[in-house]
Protein backbone atom coordinates (compact mmCIF):
# COMPACT_ATOMS: atom_id res chain seq x y z
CA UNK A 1 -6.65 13.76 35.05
CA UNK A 2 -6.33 10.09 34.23
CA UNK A 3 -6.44 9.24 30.67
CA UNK A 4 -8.75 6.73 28.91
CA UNK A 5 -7.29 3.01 28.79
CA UNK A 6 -7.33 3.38 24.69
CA UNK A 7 -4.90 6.36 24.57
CA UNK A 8 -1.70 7.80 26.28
CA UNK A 9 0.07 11.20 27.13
CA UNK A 10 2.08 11.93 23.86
CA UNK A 11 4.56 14.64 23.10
CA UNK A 12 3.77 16.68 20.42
CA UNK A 13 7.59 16.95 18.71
CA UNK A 14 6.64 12.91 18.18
CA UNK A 15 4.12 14.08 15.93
CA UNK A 16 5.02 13.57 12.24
CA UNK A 17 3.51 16.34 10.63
CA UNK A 18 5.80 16.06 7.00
CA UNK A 19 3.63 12.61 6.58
CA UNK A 20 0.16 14.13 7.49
CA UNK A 21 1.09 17.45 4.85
CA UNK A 22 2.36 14.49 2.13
CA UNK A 23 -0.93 12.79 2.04
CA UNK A 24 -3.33 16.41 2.37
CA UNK A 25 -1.04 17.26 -0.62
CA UNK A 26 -1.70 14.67 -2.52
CA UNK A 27 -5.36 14.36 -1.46
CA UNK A 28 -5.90 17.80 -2.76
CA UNK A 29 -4.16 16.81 -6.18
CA UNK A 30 -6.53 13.80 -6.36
CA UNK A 31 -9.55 16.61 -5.77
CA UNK A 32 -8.84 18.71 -8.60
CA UNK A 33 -7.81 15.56 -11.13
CA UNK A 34 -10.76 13.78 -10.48
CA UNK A 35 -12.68 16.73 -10.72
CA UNK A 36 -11.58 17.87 -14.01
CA UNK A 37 -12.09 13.59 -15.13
CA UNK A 38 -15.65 13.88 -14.10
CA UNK A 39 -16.71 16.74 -11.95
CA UNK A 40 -19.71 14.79 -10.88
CA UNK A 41 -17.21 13.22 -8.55
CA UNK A 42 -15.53 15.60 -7.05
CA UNK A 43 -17.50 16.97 -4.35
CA UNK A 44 -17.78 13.58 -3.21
CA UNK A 45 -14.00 12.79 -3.47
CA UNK A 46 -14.08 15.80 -1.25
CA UNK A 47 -16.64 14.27 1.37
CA UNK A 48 -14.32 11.15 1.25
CA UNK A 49 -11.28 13.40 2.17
CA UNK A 50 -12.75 15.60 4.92
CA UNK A 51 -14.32 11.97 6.69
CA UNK A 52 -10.67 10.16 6.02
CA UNK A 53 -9.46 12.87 8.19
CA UNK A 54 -11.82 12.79 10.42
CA UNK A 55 -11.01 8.94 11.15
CA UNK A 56 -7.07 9.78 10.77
CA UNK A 57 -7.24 12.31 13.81
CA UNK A 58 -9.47 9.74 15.75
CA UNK A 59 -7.22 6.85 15.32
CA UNK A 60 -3.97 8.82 15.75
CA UNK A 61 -4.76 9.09 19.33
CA UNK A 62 -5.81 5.63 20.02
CA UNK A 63 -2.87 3.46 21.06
CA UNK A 64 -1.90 1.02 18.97
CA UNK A 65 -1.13 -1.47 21.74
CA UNK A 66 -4.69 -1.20 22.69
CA UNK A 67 -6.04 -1.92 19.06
CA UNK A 68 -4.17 -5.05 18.55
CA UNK A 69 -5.79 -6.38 21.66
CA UNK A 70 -8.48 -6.83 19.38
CA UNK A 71 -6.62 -8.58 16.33
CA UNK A 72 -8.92 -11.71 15.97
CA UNK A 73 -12.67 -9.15 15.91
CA UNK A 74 -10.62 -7.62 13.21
CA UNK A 75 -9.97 -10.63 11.26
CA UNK A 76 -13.46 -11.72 12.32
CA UNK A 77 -14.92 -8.78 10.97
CA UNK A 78 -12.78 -8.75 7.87
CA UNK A 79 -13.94 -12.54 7.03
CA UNK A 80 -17.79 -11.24 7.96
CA UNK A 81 -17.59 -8.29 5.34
CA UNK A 82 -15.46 -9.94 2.50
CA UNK A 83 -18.26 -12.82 2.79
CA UNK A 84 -21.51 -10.67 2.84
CA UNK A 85 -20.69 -9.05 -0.39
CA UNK A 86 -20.49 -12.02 -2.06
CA UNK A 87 -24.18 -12.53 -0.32
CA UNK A 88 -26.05 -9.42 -0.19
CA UNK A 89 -23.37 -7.34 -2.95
CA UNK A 90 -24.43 -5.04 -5.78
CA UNK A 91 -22.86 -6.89 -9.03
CA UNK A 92 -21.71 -4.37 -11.11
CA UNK A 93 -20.11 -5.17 -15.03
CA UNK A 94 -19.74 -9.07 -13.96
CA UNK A 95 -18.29 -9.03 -10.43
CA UNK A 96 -19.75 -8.29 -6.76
CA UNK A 97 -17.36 -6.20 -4.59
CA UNK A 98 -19.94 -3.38 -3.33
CA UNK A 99 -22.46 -3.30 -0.65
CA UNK A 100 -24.91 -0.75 -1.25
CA UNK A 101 -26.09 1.29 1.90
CA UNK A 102 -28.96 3.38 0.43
CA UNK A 103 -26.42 6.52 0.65
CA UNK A 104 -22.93 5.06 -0.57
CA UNK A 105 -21.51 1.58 -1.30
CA UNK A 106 -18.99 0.48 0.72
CA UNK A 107 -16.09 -1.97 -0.80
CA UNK A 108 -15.06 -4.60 1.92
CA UNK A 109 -11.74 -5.45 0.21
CA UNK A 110 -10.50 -1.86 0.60
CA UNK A 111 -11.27 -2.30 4.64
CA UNK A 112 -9.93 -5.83 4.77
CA UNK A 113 -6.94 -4.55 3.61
CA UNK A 114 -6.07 -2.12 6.87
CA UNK A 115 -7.94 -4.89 9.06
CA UNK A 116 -5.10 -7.84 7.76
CA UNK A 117 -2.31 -5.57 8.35
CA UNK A 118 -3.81 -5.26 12.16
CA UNK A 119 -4.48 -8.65 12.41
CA UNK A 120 -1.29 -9.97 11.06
CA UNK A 121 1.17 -7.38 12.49
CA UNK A 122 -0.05 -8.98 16.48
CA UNK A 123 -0.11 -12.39 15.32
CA UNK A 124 3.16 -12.19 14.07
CA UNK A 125 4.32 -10.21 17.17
CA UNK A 126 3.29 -13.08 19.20
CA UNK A 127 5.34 -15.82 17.14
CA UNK A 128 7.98 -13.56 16.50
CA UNK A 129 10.30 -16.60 17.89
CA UNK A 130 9.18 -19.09 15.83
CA UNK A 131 7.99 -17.48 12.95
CA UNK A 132 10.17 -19.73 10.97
CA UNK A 133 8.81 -23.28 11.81
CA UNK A 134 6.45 -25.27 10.11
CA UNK A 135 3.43 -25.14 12.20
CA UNK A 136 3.52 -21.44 12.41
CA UNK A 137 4.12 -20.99 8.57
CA UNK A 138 1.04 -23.39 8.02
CA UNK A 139 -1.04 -21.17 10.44
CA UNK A 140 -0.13 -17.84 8.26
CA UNK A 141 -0.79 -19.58 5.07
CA UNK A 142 -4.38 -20.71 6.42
CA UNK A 143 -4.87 -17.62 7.91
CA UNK A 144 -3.95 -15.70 4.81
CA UNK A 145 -5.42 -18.01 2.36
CA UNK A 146 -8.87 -17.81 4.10
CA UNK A 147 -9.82 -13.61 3.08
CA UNK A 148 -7.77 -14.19 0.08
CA UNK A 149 -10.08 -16.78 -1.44
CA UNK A 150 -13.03 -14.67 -1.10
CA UNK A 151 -11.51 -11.72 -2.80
CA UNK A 152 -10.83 -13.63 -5.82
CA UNK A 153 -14.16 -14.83 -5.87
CA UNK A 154 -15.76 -11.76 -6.15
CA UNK A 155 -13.86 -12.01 -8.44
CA UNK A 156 -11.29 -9.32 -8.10
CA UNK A 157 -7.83 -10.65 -8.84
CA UNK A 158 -5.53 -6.93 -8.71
CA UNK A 159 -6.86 -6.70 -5.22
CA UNK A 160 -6.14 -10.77 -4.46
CA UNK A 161 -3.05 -9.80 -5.93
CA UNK A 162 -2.14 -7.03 -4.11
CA UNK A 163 -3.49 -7.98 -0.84
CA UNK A 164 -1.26 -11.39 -1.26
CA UNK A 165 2.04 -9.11 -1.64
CA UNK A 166 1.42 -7.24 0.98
CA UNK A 167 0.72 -10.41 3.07
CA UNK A 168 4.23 -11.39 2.26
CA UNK A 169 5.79 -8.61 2.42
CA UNK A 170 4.56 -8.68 6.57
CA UNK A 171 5.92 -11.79 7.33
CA UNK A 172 9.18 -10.99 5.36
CA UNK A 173 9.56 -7.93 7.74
CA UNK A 174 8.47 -10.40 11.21
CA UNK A 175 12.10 -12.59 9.97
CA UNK A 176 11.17 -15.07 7.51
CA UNK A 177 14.21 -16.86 6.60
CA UNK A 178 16.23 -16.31 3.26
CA UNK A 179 16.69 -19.99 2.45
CA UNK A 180 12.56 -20.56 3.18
CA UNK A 181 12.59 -17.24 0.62
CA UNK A 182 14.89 -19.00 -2.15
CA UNK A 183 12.84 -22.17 -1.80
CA UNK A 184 9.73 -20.64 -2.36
CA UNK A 185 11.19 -18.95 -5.33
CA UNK A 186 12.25 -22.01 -6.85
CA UNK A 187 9.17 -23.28 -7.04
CA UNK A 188 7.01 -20.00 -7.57
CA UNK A 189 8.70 -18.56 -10.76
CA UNK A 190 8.79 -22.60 -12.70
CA UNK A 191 4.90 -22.25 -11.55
CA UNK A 192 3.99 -19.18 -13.05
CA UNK A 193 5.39 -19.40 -15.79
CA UNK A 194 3.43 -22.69 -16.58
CA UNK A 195 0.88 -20.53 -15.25
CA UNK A 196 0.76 -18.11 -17.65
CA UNK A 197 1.41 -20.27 -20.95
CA UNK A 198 -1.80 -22.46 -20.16
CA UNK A 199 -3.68 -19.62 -18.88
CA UNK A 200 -3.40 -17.74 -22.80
CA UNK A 201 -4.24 -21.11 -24.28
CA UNK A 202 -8.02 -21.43 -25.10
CA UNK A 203 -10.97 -22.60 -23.03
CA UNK A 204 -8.37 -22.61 -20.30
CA UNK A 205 -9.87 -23.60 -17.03
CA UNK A 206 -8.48 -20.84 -14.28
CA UNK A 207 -9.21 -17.48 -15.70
CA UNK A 208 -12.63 -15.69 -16.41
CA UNK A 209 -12.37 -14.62 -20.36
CA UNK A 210 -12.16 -11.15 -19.49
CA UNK A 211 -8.90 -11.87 -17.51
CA UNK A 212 -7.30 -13.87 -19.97
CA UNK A 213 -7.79 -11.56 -22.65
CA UNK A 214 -6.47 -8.41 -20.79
CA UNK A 215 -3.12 -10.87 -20.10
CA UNK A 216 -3.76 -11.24 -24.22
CA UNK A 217 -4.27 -7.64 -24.48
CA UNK A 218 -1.27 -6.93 -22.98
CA UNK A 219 1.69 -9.70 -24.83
CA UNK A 220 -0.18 -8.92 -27.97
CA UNK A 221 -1.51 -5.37 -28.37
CA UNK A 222 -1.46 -4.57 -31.77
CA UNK A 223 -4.10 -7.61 -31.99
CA UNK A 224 -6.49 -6.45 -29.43
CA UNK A 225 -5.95 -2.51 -30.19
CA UNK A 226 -9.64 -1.91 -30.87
CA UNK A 227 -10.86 -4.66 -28.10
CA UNK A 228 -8.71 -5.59 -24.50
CA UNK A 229 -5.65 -2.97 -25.24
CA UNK A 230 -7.79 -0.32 -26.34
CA UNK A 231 -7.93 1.53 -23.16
CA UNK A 232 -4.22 1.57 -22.12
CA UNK A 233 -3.19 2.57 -25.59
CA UNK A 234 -5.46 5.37 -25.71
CA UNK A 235 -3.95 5.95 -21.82
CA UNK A 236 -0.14 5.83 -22.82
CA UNK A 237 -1.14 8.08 -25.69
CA UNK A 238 -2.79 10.57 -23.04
CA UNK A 239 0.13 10.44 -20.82
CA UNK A 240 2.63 11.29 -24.07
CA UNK A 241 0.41 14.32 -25.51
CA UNK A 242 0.80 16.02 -21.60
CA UNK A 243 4.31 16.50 -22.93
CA UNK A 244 6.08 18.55 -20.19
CA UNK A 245 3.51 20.94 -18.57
CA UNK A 246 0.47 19.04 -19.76
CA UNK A 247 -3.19 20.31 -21.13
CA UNK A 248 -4.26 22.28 -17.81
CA UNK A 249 -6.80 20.58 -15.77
CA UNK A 250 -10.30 20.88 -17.04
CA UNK A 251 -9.55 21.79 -20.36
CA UNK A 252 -12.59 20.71 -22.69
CA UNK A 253 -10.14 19.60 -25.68
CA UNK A 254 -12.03 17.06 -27.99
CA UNK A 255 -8.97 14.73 -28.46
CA UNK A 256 -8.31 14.01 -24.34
CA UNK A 257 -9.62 11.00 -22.98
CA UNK A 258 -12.24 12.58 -20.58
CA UNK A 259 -13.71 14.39 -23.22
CA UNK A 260 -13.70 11.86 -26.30
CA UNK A 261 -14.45 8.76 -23.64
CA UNK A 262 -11.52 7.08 -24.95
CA UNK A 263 -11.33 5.14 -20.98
CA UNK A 264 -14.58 4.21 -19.31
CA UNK A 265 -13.53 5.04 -15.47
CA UNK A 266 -11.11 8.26 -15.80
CA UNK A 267 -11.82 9.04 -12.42
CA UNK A 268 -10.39 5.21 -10.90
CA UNK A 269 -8.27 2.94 -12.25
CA UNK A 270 -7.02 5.28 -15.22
CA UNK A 271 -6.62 8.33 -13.04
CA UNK A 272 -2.73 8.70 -14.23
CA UNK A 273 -3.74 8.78 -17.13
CA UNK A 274 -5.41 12.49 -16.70
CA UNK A 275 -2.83 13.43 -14.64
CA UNK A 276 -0.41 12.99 -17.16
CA UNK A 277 -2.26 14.46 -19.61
CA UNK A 278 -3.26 17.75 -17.86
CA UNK A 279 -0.67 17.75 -15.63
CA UNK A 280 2.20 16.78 -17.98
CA UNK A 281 5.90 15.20 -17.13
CA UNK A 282 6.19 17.63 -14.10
CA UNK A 283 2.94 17.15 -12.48
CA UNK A 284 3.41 13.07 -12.88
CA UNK A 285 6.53 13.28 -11.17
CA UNK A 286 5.25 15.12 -8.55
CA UNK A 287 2.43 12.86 -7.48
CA UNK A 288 5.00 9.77 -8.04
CA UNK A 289 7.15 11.89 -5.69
CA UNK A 290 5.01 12.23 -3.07
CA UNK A 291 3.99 8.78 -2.94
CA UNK A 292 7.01 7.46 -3.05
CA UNK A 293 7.79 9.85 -0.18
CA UNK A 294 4.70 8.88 1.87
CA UNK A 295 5.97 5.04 1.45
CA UNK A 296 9.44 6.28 3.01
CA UNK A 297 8.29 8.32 6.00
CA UNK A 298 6.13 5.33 6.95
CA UNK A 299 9.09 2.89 6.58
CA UNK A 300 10.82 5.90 8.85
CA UNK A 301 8.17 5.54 11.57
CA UNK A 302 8.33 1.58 11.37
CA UNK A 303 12.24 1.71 12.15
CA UNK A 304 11.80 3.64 14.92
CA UNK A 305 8.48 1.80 16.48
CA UNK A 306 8.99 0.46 19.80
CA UNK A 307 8.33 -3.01 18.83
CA UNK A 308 7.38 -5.71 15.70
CA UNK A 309 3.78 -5.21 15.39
CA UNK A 310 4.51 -1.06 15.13
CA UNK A 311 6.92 -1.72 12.58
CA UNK A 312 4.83 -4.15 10.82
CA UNK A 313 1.60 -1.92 10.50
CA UNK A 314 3.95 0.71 9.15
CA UNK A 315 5.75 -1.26 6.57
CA UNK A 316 2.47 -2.94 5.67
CA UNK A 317 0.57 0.06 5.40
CA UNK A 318 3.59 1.22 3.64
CA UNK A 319 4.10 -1.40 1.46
CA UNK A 320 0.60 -1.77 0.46
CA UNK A 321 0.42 2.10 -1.03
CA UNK A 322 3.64 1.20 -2.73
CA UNK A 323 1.87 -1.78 -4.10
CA UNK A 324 -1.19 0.05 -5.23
CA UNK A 325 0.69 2.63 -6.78
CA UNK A 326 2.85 0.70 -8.54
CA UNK A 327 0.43 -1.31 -10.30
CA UNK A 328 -2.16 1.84 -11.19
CA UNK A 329 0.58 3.35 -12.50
CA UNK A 330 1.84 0.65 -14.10
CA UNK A 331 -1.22 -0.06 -15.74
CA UNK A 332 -1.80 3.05 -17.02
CA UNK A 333 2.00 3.46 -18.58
CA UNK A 334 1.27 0.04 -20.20
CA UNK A 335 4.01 -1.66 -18.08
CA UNK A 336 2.24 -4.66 -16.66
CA UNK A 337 -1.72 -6.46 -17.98
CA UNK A 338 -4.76 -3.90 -17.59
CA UNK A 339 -6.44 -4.45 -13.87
CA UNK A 340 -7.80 -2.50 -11.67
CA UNK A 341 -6.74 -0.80 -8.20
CA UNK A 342 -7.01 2.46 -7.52
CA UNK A 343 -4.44 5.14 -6.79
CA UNK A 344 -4.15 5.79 -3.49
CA UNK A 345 -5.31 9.00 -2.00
CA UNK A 346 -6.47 10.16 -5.83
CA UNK A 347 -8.40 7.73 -7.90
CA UNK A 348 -12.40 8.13 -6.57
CA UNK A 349 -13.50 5.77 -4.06
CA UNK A 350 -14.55 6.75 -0.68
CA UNK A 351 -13.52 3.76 0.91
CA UNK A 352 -9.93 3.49 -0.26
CA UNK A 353 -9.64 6.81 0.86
CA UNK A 354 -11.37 6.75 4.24
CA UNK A 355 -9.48 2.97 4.78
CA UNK A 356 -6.01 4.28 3.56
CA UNK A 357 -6.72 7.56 6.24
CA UNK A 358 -7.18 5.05 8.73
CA UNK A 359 -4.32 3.17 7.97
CA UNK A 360 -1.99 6.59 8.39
CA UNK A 361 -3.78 7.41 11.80
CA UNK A 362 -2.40 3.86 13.01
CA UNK A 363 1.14 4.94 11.73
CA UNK A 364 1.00 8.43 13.48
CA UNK A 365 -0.06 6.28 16.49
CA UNK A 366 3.01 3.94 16.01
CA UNK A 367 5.26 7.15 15.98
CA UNK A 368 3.98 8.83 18.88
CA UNK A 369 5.57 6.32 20.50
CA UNK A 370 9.01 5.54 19.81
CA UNK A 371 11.54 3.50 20.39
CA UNK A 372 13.30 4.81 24.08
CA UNK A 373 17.37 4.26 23.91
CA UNK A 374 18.96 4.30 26.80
């Protein structure tokens, strides 16, 4: 029987099964956590996890060789989507990042994400010798710059952020040189910090107020305790009273943060938060275990990919749940200024989840066929 052009005959001990039982792990932690943060949410954080499957089965079969053949509908289509919801999106406490469908709202930025890696993984394949020169570092930057201007005017700067690291981070695994690296340094880290002491001056002209004052929030906390800080403090204080074995999960205590509202979105950005708290040290570790461990296996699969754009999608797609976890967590702990992303494969959100399931099918893909040594 001859097989569709879109897939191939793979062998199943290519298969990596310890990934797909990482992320249903911690899929099924997210479940329970977000249920006991707002059980409204939880059957459809359930929905979200049984239709991310769905997509990661589908796409885990489709070879990735084939996809890429379609890199510039996928930038097309992440330009199209990232600009309608700053057209036709549902505003929602100041900024527009939702499309509402009638049944769900869909986030474009969370799709983008997946799309870019796609996109940029084949068009660095294909300038793979020259990724270095000028004109080819001036096409990435345009190419880059283009979906990351529409993010931030949504405006959602964690995701610009984030999206912009993980950009990097692609063309950093293609072969970009460590003296272009050092350059770029030099005159990043001068530039942000000039940055960031005009950006905490007032009636400063690049920030929205809300921004600045969560930057303000978090150099100067005991100032802003009852305004910007008030939410990480009361989520570094939830994360500390978890102690060792934590609460228990939907526990109806009066003094945790689900119960007293101390945070206004338990079930998204702050989701650490409740895991700490109910789930203590131990179960904090765990789920910063099996991230970090989901990260690694895909960095395993990208080492062994049978050429640049298969290690790229798995590093990026790698890299950019390292990202996201980093900075949820971080946010939460009180290490770095309050924004939002959420925590991928357990903060609510149907389409991080069903984008970051889509994201692991093309990884699976990318390891089902690997590198041949002679």
């Amino acid at each position: 029987m001859k097989l569709p052009k879109f897939t191939k005959p793979y062998r199943l001990r290519d298969y990596n099964f310890t990934l797909v039982t990482l992320v249903f792990i911690l899929s099924v932690i997210g479940i329970l956590v977000v249920g006991s943060a707002k059980q409204v949410y939880q059957s459809r954080q359930v929905l979200g996890v049984m239709i991310g499957i769905v997509f990661m089965m589908i796409v885990t079969f489709i070879d990735y060789v084939w996809l890429l053949d379609f890199y510039w509908f996928f930038y097309g289509f992440s330009i199209f989507i990232l600009g309608l919801v700053l057209v036709a999106g549902k505003k929602v406490g100041g900024a527009t990042r939702w499309i509402d469908l009638g049944f769900t709202t869909f986030q474009p930025s969370e799709m983008a994400k997946i799309l870019l890696i796609l996109f940029f993984a084949k068009f660095l394949m294909e300038h793979e010798r020259d990724v270095n020169d000028r004109s080819t570092l001036c096409k990435y930057a345009i190419l880059a710059g283009l979906p990351l201007a529409l993010i931030i005017m949504e405006p959602n700067l964690s995701t610009t952020i984030c999206t912009a690291v993980v950009i990097c981070f692609l063309i950093y695994i293609a072969g970009l040189s460590y003296r272009f690296i050092g350059t770029v340094l030099i005159i990043l880290i001068p530039t942000a910090i000039i940055f960031l002491s005009i950006v905490v001056q007032p009636n400063q002209p690049f920030l929205k107020d809300y921004q600045q004052e969560r930057i303000l929030s978090f150099l100067e906390p005991d100032k802003y305790a009852d305004d910007g800080a008030y939410q990480q403090n009361n989520s570094v204080m939830a994360i500390g009273s978890g102690q060792l074995s934590g609460k228990g999960l939907n526990n109806n205590t009066t003094t945790s943060v689900k119960n007293g509202n101390f945070i206004l979105e338990p079930q998204t950005d702050f989701i650490f938060a409740i895991i700490g708290e109910e789930l203590g040290f131990i179960g904090s570790c765990v789920v910063i275990a099996l991230l970090l461990l989901i990260v690694l296996q895909c960095i395993l699969i990208g080492i062994r990919a049978k050429d640049l754009a298969g290690r790229i999608i798995c590093c990026g797609v790698g890299g950019l749940i390292g990202v996201q976890s980093f900075i949820n967590i971080g946010v939460a702990t009180g290490l770095i200024p309050n924004t939002g992303v959420p925590l991928p494969f357990v903060s609510y959100g149907m389409t991080s989840l069903v984008s970051l399931y889509i994201g692991i099918g093309i990884v699976l893909n990318v390891g089902l066929q690997p590198k041949k040594y002679k």
